[in-house]
C-alpha atoms as a PDB file:
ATOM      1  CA  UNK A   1       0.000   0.000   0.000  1.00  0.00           C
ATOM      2  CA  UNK A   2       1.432   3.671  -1.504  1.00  0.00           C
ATOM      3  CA  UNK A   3      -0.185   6.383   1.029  1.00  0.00           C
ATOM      4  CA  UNK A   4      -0.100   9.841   0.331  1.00  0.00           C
ATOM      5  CA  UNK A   5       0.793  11.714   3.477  1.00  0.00           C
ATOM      6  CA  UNK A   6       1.751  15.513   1.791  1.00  0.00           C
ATOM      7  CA  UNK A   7      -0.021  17.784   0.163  1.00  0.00           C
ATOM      8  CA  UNK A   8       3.622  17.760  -2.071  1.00  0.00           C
ATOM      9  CA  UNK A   9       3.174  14.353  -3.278  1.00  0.00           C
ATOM     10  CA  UNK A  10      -0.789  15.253  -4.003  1.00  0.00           C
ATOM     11  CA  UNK A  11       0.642  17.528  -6.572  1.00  0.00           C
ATOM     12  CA  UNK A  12       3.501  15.813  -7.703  1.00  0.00           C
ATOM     13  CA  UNK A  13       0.694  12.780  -9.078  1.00  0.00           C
ATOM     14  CA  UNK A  14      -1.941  15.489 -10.095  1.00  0.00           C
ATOM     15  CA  UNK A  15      -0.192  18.412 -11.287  1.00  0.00           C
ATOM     16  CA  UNK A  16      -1.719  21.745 -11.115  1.00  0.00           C
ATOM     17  CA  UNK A  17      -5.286  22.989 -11.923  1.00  0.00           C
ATOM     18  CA  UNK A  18      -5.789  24.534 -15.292  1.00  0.00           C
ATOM     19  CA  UNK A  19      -6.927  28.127 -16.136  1.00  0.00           C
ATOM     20  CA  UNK A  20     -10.616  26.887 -16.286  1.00  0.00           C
ATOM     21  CA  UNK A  21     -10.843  25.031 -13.293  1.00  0.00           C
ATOM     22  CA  UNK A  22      -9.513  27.888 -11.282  1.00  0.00           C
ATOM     23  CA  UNK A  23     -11.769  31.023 -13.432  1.00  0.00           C
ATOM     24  CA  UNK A  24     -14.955  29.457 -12.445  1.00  0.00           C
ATOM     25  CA  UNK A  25     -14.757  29.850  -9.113  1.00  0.00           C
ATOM     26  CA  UNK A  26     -16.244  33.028  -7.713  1.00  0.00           C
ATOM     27  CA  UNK A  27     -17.392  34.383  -4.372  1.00  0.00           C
ATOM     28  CA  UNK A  28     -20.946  35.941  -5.472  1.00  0.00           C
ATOM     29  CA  UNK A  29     -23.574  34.154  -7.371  1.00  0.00           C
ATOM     30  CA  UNK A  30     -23.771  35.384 -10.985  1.00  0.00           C
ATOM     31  CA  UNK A  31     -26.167  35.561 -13.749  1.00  0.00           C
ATOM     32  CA  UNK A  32     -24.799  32.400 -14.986  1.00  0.00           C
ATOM     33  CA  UNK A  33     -24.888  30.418 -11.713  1.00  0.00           C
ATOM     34  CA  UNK A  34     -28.024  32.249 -10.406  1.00  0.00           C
ATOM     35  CA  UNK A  35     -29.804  30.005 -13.803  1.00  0.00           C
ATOM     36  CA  UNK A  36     -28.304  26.802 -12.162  1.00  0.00           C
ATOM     37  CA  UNK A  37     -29.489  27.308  -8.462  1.00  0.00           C
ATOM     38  CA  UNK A  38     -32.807  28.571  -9.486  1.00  0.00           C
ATOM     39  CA  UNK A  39     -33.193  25.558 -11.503  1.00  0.00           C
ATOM     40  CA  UNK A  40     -32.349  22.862  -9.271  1.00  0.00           C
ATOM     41  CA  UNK A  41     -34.843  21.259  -7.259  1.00  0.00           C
ATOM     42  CA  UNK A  42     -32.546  19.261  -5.432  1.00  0.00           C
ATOM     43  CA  UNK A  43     -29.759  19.973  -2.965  1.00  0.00           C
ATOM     44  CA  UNK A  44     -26.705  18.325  -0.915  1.00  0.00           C
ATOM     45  CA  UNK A  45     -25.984  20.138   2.221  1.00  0.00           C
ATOM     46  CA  UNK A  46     -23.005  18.999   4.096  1.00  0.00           C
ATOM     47  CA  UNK A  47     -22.044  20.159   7.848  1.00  0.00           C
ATOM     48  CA  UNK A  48     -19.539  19.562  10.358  1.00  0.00           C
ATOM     49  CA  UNK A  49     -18.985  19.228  13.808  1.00  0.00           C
ATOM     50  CA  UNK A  50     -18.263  18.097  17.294  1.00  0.00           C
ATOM     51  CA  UNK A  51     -19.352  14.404  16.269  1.00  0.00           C
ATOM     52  CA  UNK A  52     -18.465  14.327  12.735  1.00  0.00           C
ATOM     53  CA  UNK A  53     -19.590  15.211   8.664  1.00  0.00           C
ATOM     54  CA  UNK A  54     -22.875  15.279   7.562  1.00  0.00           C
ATOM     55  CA  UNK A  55     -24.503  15.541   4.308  1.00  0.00           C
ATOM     56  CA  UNK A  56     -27.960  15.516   3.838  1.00  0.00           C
ATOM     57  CA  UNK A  57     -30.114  15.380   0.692  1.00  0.00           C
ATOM     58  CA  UNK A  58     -32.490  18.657   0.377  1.00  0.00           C
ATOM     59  CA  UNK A  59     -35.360  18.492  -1.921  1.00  0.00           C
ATOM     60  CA  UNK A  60     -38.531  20.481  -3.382  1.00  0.00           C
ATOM     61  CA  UNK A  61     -39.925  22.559  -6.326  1.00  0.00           C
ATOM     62  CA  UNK A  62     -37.130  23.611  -8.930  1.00  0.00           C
ATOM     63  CA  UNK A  63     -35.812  27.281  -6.660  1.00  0.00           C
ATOM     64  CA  UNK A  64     -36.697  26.599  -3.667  1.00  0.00           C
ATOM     65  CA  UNK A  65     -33.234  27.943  -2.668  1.00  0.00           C
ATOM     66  CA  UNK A  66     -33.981  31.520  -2.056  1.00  0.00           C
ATOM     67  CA  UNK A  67     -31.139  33.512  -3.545  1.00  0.00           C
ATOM     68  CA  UNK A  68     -31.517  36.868  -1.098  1.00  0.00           C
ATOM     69  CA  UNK A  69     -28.714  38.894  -3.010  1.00  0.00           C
ATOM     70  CA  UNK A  70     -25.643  37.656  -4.440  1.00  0.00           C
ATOM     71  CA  UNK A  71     -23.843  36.495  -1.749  1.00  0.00           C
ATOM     72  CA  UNK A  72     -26.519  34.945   0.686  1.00  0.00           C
ATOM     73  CA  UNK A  73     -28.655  32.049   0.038  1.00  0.00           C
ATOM     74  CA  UNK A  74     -32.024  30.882   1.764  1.00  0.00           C
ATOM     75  CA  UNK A  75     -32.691  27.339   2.256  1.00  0.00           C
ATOM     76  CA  UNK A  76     -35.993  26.068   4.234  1.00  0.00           C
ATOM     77  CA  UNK A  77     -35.981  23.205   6.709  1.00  0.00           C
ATOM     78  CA  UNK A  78     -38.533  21.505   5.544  1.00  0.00           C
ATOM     79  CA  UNK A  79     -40.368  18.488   7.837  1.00  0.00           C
ATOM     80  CA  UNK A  80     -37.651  15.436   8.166  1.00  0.00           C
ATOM     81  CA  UNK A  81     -36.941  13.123  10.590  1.00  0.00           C
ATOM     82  CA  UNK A  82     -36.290  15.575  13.516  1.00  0.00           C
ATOM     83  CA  UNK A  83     -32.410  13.969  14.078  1.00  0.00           C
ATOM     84  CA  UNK A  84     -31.831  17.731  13.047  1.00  0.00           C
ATOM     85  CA  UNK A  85     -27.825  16.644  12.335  1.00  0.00           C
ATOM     86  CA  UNK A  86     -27.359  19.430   9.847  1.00  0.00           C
ATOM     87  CA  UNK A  87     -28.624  21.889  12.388  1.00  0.00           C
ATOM     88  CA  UNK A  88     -26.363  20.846  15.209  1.00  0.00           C
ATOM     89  CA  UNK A  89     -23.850  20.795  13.620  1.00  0.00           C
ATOM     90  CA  UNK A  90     -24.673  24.562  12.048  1.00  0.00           C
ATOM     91  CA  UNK A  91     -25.267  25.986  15.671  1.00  0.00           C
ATOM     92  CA  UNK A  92     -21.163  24.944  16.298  1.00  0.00           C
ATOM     93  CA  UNK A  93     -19.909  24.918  13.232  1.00  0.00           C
ATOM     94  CA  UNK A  94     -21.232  27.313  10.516  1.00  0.00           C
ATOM     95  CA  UNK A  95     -19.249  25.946   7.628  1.00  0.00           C
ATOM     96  CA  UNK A  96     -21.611  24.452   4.818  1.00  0.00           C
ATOM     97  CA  UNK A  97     -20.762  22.908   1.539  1.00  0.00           C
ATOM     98  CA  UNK A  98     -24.015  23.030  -1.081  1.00  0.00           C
ATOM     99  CA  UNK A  99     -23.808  20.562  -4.121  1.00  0.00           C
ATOM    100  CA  UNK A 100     -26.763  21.208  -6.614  1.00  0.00           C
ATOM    101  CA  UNK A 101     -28.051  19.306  -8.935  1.00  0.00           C
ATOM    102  CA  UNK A 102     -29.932  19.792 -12.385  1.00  0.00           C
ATOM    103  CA  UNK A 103     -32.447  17.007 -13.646  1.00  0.00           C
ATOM    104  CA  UNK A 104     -31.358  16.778 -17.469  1.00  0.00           C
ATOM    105  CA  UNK A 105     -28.027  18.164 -16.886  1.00  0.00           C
ATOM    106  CA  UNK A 106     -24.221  17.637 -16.896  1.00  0.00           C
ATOM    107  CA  UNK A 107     -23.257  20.344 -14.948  1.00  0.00           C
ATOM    108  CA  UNK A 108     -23.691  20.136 -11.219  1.00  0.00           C
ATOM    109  CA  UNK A 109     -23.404  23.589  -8.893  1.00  0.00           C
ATOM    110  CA  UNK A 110     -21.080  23.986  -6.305  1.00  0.00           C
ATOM    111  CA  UNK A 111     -21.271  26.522  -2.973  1.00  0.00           C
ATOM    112  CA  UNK A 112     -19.199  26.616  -0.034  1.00  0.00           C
ATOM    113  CA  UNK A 113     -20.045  29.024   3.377  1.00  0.00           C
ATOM    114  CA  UNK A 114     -20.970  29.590   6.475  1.00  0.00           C
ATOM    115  CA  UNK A 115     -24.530  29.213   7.795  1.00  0.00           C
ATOM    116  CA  UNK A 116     -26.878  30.591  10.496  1.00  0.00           C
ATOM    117  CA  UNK A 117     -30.317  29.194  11.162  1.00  0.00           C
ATOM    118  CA  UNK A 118     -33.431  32.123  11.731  1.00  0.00           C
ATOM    119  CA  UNK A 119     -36.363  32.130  13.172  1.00  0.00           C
ATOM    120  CA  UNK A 120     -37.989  34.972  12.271  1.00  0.00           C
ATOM    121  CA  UNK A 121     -42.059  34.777  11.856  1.00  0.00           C
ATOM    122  CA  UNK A 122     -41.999  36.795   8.897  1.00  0.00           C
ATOM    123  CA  UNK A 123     -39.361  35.191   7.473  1.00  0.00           C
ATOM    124  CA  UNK A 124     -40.506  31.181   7.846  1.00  0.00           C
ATOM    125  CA  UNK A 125     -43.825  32.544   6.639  1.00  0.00           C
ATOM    126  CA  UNK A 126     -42.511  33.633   3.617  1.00  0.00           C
ATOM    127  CA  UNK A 127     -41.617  30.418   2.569  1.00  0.00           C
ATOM    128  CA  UNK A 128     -44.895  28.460   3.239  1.00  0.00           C
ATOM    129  CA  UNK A 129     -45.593  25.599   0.988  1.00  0.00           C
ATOM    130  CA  UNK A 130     -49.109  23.863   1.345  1.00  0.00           C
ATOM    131  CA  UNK A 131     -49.971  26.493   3.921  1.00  0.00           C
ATOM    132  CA  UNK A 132     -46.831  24.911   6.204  1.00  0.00           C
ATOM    133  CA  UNK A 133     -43.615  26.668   7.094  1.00  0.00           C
ATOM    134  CA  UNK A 134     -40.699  25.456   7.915  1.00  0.00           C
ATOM    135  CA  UNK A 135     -39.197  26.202  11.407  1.00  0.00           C
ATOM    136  CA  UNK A 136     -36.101  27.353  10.498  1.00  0.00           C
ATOM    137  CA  UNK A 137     -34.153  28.879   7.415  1.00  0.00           C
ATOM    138  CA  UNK A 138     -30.760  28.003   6.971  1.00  0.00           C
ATOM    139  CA  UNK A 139     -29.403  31.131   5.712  1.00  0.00           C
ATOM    140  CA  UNK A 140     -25.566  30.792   4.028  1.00  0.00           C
ATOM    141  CA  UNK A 141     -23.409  33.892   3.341  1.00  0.00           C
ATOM    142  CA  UNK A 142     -21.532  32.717   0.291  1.00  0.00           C
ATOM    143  CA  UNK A 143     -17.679  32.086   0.106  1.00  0.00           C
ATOM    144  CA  UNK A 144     -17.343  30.349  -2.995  1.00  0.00           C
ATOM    145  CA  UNK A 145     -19.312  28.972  -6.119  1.00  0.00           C
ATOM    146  CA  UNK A 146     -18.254  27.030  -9.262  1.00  0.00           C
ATOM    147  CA  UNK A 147     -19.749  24.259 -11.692  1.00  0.00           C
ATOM    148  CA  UNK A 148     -18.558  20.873 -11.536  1.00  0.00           C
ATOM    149  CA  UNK A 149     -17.750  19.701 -15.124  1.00  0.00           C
ATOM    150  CA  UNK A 150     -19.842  16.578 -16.454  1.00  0.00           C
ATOM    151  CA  UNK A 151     -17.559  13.536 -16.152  1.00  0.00           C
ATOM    152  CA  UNK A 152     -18.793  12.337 -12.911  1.00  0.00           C
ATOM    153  CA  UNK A 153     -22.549  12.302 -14.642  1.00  0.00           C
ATOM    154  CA  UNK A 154     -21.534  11.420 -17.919  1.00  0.00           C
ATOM    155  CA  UNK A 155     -19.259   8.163 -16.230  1.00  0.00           C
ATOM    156  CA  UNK A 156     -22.876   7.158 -14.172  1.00  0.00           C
ATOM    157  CA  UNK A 157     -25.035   7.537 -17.223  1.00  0.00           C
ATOM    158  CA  UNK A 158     -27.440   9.233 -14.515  1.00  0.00           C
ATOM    159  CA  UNK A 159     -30.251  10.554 -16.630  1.00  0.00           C
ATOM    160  CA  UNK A 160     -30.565   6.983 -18.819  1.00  0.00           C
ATOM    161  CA  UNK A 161     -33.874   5.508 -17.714  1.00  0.00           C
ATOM    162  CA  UNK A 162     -32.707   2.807 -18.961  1.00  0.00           C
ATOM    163  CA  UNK A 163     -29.930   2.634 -16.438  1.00  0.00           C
ATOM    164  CA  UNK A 164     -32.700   3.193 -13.675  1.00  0.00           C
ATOM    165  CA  UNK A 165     -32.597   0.557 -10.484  1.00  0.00           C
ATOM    166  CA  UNK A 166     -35.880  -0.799 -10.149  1.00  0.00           C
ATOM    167  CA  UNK A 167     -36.579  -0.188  -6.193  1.00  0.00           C
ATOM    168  CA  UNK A 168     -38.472  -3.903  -5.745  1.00  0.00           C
ATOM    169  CA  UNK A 169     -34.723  -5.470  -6.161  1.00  0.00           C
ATOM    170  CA  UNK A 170     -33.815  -2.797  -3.035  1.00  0.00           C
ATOM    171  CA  UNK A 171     -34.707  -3.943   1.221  1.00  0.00           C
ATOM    172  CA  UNK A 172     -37.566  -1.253   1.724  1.00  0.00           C
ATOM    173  CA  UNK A 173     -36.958   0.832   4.320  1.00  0.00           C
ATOM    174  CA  UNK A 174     -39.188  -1.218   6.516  1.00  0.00           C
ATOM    175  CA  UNK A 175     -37.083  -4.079   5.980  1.00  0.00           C
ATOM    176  CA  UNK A 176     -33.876  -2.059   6.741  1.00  0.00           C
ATOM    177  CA  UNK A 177     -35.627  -0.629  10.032  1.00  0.00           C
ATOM    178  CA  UNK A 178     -37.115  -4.275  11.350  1.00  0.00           C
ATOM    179  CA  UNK A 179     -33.627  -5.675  10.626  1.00  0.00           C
ATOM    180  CA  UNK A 180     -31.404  -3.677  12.591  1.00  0.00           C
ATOM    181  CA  UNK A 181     -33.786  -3.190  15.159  1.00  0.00           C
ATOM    182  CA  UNK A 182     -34.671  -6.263  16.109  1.00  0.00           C
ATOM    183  CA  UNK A 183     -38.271  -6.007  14.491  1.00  0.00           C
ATOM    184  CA  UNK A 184     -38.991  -3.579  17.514  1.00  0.00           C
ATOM    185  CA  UNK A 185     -39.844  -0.657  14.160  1.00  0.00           C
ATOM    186  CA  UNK A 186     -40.220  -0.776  10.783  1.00  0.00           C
ATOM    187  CA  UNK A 187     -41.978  -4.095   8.428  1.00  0.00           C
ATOM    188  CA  UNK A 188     -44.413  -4.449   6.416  1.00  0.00           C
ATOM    189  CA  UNK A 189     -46.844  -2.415   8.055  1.00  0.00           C
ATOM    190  CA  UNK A 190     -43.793   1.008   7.857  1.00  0.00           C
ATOM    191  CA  UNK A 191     -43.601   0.703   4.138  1.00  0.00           C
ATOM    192  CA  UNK A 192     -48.177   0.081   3.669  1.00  0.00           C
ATOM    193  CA  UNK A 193     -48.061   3.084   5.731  1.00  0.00           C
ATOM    194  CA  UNK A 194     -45.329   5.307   4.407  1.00  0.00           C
ATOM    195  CA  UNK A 195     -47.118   6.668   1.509  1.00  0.00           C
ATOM    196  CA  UNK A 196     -50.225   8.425   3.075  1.00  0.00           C
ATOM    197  CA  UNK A 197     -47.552   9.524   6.163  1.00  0.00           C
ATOM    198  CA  UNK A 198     -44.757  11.109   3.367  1.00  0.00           C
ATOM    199  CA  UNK A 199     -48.206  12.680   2.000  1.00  0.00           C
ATOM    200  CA  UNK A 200     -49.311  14.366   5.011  1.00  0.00           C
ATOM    201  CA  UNK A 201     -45.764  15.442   6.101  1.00  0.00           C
ATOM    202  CA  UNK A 202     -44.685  16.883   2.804  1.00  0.00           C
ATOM    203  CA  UNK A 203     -44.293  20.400   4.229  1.00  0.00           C
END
């Protein structure tokens, strides 16, 4: 086994970054990269602290990361399931690294920061969905945003239908939960259920 212990030898195998990996990256959201945020309807959020890295998937309707001005971003907390690991970590650690990505598209986003969470009425109300708000907004002062070039989602084939896993050869998440738990949660009564719960807990 060859380790690499130096950030010497990291460079001496890669070489250096060319002209347009280092001119994409900005610290304000541009015209260009505004397109790509308010596009995306789908969101990695990754956070650090005391106990360790997180990164947690963040979905809804295509812009529903708020982009206040062009260095601070809005992102609502919509209903999960209340381990709230993002937002501990936040409260002692504001870093925040955003990966977005485009149904349809190459190209994924990029956005690293530093986060608060608010509570403000006004502010949770304005981003009501289904007459619910969230109760928090992750707000993230911008450091620094750049596209990720295609390969990675060019190599996975990701938008091929074709390619598409067909969940029934997956363990349902019922199965997962009965397994490790000893059948004290989860089975076959979790996943009749899920639906019509994931339906009324949307927002």
């Amino acid at each position: 086994m060859t380790i690499i212990k130096t950030v010497e030898d990291l460079e001496t195998l890669y070489g250096q970054p060319g002209e347009a990996s280092t001119a994409k990256e900005i610290a304000y959201i541009s015209p260009e990269y505004r397109a790509y945020i308010e596009s995306s309807p789908f969101v990695a959020l990754a956070t650090a602290g005391p106990e360790g890295l997180d990164c947690s998937p963040r979905g809804d309707r295509a812009g529903f990361v708020r982009i206040h001005d062009d260095r601070t971003l809005m992102l609502p907390d919509r209903r999960g399931n209340n381990r709230v690991d993002s937002l501990r970590n936040i409260v002692r650690d504001p870093r925040v690294g955003l990966l977005f990505v485009i149904p349809g598209s190459g190209n994924t986003l990029r956005i690293n920061g530093r986060a608060h969470l608010d509570t403000d009425p006004a502010l949770l109300d304005s981003f009501r969905m289904e007459g619910k708000a969230p109760r928090s907004v992750i707000v993230i002062a911008v450091d620094a945003v750049y596209f990720q070039c295609a390969r990675a989602i060019v190599r996975a084939d990701l938008w091929n239908p074709a390619l598409h896993v067909d969940p029934k050869t997956l363990p349902t998440a019922g199965q997962i939960l009965a397994a490790l738990s000893n059948n004290r949660v989860g089975g076959e009564t979790y996943d009749r259920e899920w639906p019509e719960r994931a339906k009324a807990s949307m927002w």
